[in-house]
Protein backbone atom coordinates (compact mmCIF):
# COMPACT_ATOMS: atom_id res chain seq x y z
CA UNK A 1 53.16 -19.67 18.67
CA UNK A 2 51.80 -21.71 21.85
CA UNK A 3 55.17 -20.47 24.02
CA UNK A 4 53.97 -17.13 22.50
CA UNK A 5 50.62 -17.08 24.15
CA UNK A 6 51.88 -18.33 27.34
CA UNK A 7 54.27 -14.84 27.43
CA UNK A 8 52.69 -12.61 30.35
CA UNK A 9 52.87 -9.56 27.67
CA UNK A 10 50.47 -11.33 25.20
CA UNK A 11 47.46 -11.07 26.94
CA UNK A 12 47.70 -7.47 27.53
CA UNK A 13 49.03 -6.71 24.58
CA UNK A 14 45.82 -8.31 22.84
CA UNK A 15 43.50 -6.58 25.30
CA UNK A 16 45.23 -3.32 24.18
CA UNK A 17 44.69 -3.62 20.99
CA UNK A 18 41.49 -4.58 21.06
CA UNK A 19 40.82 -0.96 23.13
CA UNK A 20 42.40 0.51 20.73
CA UNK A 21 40.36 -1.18 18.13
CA UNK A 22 37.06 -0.38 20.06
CA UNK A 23 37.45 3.43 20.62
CA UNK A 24 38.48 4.62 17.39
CA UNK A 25 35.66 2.68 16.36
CA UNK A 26 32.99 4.88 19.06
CA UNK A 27 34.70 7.79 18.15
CA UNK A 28 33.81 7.65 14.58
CA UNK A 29 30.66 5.71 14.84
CA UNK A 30 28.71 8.28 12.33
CA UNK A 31 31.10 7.46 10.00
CA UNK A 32 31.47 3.54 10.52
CA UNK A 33 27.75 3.08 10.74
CA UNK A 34 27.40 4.91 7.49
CA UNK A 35 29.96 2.80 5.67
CA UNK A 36 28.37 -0.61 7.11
CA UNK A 37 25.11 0.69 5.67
CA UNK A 38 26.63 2.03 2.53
CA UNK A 39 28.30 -2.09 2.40
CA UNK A 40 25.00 -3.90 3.68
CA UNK A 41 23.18 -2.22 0.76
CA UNK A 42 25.31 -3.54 -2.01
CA UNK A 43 23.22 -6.73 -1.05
CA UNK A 44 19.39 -5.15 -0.12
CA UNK A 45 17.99 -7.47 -2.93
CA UNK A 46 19.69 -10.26 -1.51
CA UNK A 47 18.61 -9.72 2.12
CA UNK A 48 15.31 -9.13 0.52
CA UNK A 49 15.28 -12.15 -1.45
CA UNK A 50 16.14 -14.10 1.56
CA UNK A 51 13.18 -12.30 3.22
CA UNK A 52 10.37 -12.78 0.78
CA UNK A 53 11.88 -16.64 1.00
CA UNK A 54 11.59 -17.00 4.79
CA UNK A 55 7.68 -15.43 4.40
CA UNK A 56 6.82 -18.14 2.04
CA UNK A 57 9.01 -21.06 3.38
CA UNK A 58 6.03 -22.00 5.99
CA UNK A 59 3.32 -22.48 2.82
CA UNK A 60 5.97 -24.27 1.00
CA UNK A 61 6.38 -26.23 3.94
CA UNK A 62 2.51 -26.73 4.31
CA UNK A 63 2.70 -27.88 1.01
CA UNK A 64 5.64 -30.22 1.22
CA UNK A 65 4.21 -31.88 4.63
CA UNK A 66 0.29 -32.43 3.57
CA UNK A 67 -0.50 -32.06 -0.22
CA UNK A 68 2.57 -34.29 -1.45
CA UNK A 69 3.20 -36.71 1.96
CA UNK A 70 2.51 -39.80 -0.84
CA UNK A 71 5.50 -38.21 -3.00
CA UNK A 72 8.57 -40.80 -1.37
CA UNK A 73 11.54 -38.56 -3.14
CA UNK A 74 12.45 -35.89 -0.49
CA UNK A 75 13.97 -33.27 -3.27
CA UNK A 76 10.85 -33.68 -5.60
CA UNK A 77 8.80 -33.43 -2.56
CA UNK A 78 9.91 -29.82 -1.86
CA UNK A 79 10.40 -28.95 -5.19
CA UNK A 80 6.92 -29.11 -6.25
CA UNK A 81 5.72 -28.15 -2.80
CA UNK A 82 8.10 -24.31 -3.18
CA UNK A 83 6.61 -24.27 -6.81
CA UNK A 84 2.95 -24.26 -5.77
CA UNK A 85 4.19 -22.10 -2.77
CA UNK A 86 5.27 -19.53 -5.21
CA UNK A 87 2.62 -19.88 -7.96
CA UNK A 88 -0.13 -19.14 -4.52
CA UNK A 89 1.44 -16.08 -3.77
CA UNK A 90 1.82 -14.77 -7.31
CA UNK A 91 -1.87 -15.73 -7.92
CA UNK A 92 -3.15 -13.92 -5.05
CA UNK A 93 -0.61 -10.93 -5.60
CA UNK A 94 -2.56 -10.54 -9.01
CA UNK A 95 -5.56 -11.28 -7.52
CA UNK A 96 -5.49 -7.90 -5.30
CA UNK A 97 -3.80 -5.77 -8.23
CA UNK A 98 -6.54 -6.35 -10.53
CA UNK A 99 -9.51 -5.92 -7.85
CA UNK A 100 -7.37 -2.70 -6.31
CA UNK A 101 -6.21 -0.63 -9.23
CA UNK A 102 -9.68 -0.55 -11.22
CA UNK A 103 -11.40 0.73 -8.26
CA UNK A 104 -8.45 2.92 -7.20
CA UNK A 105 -8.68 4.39 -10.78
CA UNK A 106 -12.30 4.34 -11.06
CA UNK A 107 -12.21 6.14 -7.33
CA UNK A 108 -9.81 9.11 -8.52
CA UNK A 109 -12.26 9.52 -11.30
CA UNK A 110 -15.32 9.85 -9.32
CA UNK A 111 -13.23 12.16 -6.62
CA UNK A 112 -12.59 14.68 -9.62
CA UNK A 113 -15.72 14.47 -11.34
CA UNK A 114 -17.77 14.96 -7.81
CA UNK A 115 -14.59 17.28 -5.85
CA UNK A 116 -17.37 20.09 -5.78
CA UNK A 117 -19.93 18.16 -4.34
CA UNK A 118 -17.70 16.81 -1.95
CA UNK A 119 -16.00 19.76 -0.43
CA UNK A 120 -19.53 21.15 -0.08
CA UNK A 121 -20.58 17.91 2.15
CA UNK A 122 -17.55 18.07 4.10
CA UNK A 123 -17.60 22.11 5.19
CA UNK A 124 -21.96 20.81 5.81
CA UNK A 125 -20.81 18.04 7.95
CA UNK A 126 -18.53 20.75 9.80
CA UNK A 127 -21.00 23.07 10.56
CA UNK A 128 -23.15 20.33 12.23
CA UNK A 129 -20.20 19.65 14.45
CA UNK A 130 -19.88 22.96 15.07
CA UNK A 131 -17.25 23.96 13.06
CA UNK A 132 -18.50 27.32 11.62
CA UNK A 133 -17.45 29.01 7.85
CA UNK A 134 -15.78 31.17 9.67
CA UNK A 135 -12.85 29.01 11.18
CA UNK A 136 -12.78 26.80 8.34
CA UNK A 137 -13.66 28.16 4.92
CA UNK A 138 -13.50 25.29 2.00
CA UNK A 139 -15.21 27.49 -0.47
CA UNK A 140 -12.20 28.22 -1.82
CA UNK A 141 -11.19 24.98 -2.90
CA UNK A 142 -14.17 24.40 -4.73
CA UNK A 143 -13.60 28.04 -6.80
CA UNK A 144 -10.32 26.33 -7.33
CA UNK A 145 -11.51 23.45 -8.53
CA UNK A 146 -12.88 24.57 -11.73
CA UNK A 147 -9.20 24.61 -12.54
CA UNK A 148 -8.29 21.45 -11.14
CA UNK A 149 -6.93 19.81 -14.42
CA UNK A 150 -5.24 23.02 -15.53
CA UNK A 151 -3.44 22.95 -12.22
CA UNK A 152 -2.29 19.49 -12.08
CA UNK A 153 -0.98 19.83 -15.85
CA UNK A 154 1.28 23.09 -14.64
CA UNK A 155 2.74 21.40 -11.64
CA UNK A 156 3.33 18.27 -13.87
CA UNK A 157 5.23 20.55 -16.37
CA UNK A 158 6.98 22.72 -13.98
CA UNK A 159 8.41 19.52 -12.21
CA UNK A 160 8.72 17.24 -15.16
CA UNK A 161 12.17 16.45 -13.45
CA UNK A 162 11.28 15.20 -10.20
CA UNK A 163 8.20 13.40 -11.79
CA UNK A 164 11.14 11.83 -14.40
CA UNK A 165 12.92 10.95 -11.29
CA UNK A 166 10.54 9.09 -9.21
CA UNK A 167 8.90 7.32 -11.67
CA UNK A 168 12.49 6.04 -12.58
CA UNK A 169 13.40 5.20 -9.05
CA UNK A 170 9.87 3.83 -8.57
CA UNK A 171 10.45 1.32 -11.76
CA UNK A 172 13.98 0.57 -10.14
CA UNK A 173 12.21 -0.56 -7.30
CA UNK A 174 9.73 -2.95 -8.76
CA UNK A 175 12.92 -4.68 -10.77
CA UNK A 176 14.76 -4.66 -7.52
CA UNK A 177 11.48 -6.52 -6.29
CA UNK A 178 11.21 -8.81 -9.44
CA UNK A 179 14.92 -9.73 -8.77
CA UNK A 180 14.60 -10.62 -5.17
CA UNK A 181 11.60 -12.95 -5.85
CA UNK A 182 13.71 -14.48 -8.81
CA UNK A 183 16.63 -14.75 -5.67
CA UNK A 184 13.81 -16.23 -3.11
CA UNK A 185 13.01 -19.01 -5.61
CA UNK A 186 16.55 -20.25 -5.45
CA UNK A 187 16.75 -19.36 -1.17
CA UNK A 188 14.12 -22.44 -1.05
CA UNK A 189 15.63 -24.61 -3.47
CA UNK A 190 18.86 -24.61 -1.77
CA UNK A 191 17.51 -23.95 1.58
CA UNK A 192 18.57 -27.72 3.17
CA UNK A 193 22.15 -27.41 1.85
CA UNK A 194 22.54 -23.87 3.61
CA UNK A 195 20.70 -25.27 6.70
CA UNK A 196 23.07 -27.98 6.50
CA UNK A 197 26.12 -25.24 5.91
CA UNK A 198 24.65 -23.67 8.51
CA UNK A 199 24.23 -26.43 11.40
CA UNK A 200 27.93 -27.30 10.25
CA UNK A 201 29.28 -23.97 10.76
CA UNK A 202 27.78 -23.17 14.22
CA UNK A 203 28.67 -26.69 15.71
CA UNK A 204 32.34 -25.66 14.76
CA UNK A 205 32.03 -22.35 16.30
CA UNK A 206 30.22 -22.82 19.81
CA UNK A 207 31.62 -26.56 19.77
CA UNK A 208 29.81 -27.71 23.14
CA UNK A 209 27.63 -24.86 23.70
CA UNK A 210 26.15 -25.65 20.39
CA UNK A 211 22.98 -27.59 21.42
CA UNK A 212 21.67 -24.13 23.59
CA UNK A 213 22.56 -21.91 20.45
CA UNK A 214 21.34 -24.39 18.01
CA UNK A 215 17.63 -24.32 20.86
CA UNK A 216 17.61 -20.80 21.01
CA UNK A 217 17.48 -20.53 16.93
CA UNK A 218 15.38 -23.35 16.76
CA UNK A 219 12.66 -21.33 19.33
CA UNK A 220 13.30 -18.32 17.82
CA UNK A 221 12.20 -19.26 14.54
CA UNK A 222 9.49 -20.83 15.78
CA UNK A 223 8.34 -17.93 17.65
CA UNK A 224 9.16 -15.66 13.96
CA UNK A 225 7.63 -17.83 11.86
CA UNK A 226 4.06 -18.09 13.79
CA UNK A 227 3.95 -14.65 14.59
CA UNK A 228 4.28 -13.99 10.56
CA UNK A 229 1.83 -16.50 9.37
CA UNK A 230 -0.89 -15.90 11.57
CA UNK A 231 -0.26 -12.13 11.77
CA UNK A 232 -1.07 -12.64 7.30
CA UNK A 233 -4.06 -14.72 8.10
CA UNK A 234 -5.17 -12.28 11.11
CA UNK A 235 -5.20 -9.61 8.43
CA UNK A 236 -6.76 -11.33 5.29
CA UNK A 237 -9.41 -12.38 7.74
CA UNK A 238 -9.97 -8.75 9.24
CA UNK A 239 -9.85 -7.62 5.34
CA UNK A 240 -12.48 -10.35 4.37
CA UNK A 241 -15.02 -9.67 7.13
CA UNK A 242 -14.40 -5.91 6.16
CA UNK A 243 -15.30 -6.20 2.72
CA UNK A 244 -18.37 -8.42 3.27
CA UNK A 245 -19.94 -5.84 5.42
CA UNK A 246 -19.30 -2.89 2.97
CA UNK A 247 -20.75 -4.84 0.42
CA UNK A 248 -24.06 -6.04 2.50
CA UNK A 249 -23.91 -2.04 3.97
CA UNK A 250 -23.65 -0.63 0.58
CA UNK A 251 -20.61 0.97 1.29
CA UNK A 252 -18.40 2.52 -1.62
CA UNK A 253 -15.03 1.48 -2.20
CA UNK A 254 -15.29 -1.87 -0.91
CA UNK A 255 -11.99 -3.40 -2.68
CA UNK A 256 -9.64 0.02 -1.96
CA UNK A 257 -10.87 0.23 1.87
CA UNK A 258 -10.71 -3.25 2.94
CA UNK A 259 -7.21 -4.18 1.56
CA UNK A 260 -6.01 -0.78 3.48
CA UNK A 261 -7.52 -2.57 6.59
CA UNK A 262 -6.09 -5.72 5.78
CA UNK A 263 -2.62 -3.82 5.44
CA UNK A 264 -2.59 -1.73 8.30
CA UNK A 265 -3.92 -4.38 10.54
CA UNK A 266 -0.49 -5.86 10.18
CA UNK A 267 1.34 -3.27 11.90
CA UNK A 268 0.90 -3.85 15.75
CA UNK A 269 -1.14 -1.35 18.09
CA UNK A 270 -1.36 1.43 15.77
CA UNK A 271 -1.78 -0.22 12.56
CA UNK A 272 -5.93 -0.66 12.86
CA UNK A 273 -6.53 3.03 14.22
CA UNK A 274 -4.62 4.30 10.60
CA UNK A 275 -5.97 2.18 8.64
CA UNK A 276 -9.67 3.29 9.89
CA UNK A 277 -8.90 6.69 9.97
CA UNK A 278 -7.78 6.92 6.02
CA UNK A 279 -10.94 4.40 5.42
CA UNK A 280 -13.05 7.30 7.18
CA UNK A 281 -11.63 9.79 5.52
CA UNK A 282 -12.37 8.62 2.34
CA UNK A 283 -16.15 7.58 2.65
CA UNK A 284 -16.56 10.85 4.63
CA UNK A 285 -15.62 12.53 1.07
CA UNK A 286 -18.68 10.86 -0.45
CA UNK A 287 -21.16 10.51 2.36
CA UNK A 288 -20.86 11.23 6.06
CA UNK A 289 -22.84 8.91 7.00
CA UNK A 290 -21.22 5.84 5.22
CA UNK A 291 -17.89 7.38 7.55
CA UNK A 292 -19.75 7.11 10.66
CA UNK A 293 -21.11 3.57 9.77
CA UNK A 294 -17.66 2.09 8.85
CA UNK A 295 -15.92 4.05 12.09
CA UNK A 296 -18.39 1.89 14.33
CA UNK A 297 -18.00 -1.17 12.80
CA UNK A 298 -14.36 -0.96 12.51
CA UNK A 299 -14.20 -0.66 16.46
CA UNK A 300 -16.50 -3.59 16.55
CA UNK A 301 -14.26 -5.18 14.60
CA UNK A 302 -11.29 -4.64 15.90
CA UNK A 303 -12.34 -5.25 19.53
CA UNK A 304 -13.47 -8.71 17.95
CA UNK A 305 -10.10 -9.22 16.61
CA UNK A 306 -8.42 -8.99 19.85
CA UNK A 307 -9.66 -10.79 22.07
CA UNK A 308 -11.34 -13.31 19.67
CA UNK A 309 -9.67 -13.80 16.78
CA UNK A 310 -5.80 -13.13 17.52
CA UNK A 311 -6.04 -14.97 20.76
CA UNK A 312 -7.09 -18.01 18.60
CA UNK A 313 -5.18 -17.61 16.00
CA UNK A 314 -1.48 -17.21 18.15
CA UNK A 315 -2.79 -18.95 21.59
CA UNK A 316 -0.05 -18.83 24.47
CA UNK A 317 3.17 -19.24 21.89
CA UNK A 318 3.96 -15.09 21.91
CA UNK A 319 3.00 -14.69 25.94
CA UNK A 320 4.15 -11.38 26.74
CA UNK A 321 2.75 -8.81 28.64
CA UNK A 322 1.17 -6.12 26.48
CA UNK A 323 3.15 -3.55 28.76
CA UNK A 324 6.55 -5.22 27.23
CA UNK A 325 5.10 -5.32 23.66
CA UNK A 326 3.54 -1.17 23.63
CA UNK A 327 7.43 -0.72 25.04
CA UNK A 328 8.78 -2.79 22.09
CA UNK A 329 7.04 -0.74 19.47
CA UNK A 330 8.05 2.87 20.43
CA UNK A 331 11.38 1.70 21.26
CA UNK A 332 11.40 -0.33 17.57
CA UNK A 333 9.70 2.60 15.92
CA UNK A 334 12.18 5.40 17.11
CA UNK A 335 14.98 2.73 16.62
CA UNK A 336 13.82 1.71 13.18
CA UNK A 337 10.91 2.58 11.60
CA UNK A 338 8.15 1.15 10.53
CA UNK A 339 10.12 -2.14 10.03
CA UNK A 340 10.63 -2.16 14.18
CA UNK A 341 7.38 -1.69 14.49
CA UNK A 342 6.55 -4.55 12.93
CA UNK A 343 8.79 -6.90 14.20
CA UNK A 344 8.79 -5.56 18.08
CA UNK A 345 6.60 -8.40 19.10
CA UNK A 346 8.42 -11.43 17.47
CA UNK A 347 11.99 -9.15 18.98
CA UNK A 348 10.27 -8.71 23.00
CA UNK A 349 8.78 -12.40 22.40
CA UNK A 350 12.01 -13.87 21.85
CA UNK A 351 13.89 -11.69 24.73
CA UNK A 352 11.58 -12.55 26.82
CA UNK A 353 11.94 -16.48 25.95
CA UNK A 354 15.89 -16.10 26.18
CA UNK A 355 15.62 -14.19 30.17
CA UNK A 356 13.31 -16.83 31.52
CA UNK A 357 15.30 -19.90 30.63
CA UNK A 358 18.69 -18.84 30.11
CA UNK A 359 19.08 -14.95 31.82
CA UNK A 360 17.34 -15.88 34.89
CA UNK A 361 18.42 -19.45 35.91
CA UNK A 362 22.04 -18.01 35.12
CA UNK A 363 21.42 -14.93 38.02
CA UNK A 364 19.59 -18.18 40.23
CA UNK A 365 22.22 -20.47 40.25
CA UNK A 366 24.95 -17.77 41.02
């Protein structure tokens, strides 16, 4: 095989073949891209899984460092430190269902029992705007509305199927869900053997380049992992101080409208304007006021939030300049959705960290 390799054919042969390999794989890229995807989601509740494990490894780790230091066994250590990890999140996931869907049921009560009333406050408020009968004529919707139940019942009959449908994939969702938590469990349990597998595999790969990959992953994670945890406690903070002022203000739907806040205030840039708008929206249904109220204090807020509170919160560890990161999201956003979006700023973080100490002293020293 060696006097093979040293024949002045092999090369090129290789590097034709390769070519070869390359453009029939551009040429139907539509159709390989669709059978990766089709392949890669065989395994969406393991990648999930994985996921929902990497989100909670930090906490476990929080755990494992501070509340059981005295514990001397290493493997009991992080065993009870991922099993109070996991118990934390499942108490606070419980937490937020039973304060959200009361009020969210309670809310879709009032909004029928009080849709008149409502629609009549709303084409009010227009008029004082300037927004004349004329242009915009809701009186319609509350004739309508007498026959608001008899309406919903006929669409729910004449689209029993769909309903059928999405309620099914909905409940295949939530097991998908159940499963990948049940996978994440056993992600942390195992999670030093398959660093171990892992710290193995790429020493025998990049052999002496293996200390710059091995830093790279290293900072990258680091860079991933603070970005998640303090983007959480940026938003449970933001949701807090939210639903403290409702509550002193009076304001209805203080459960429903500050975990939207909290939610949206995870996604990047956009993330607070949508999550104020629906928030508006949905106080401006019961009192116009109460919409005006929340829309000031919400910039308030959110001016608060950053250059206060996220500037604490991540320091100088995600440095990038905010031209870089608005870039990031629309490029992430058309790229991949709402999941780009929310990982653009961990993505330009760590391609910025890999072009100032690897790209650039590469181009400096040539």
């Amino acid at each position: 095989m060696k006097g093979l390799k040293d024949k002045p054919w092999y090369s090129l042969t290789i590097s034709i073949c390769i070519g070869v390999v390359l453009y029939v794989i551009l040429v139907n890229i539509n159709d390989v891209l669709s059978g990766l995807g089709s392949f890669l989601g065989f395994f969406s509740t393991v990648f999930l899984g994985a996921i929902i494990a990497y989100i909670i490894n930090p906490l476990a780790m929080f755990y494992r460092n501070h509340l059981f230091i005295k514990i001397k066994n290493e493997k009991l250590r992080a065993t009870f430190g991922n099993a109070l990890a996991f118990v934390t999140v499942i108490i606070f996931l419980v937490f937020i269902g039973f304060m959200i869907i009361p009020q969210l049921i309670e809310s879709v009560k009032t909004f029928a029992a009080n849709f008149n009333g409502y629609v009549r406050g709303l084409q009010k408020t227009l008029a004082i705007i300037g927004v004349s009968s004329q242009m915009v004529d809701l009186s319609e919707f509350v004739h309508s509305s007498n026959d608001l139940l008899n309406e919903i019942q006929k669409f729910a009959s004449e689209n029993m199927d769909t309903i059928m449908s999405t309620t099914a994939d909905l409940g295949k969702a939530v097991g998908q869900f159940f499963i990948a938590f049940l996978l994440a469990i056993y992600f942390l349990a195992e999670k030093d053997k398959l660093k171990a597998s892992g710290k193995r595999f790429l020493k025998a790969v990049f052999k002496s380049q293996y200390i710059k990959v091995a830093y790279i992953i290293g900072r990258s994670d680091v860079i991933l992992n603070r970005y998640i945890v303090y983007n959480l406690i940026d938003a449970m903070i933001i949701g807090a101080i939210n639903g403290i002022f409702m509550t002193v203000a009076g304001l209805p739907y203080v459960g429903l409208v500050s975990v939207l806040v909290a939610i949206t205030n995870i996604i990047p840039t956009f993330g607070p304007a949508v999550g104020a708008v629906i928030g508006s929206f949905l106080l401006l249904l019961v009192e116009p006021r109460d919409a005006v109220i929340f829309l000031i204090f919400t910039a308030i807020l959110q001016t608060i939030d950053g250059y206060v509170i996220k500037p604490k919160l991540f320091g100088d560890s995600l440095g990038v300049s905010s031209l870089w990161i608005l870039v990031g999201i629309v490029a992430g956003g058309k790229m991949f959705g709402v999941i780009g979006i929310l990982l653009a700023i961990p993505v330009v973080a760590i391609i910025d960290m890999l072009y100032h100490e690897f790209i650039l002293p590469f181009l400096e020293k040539r």
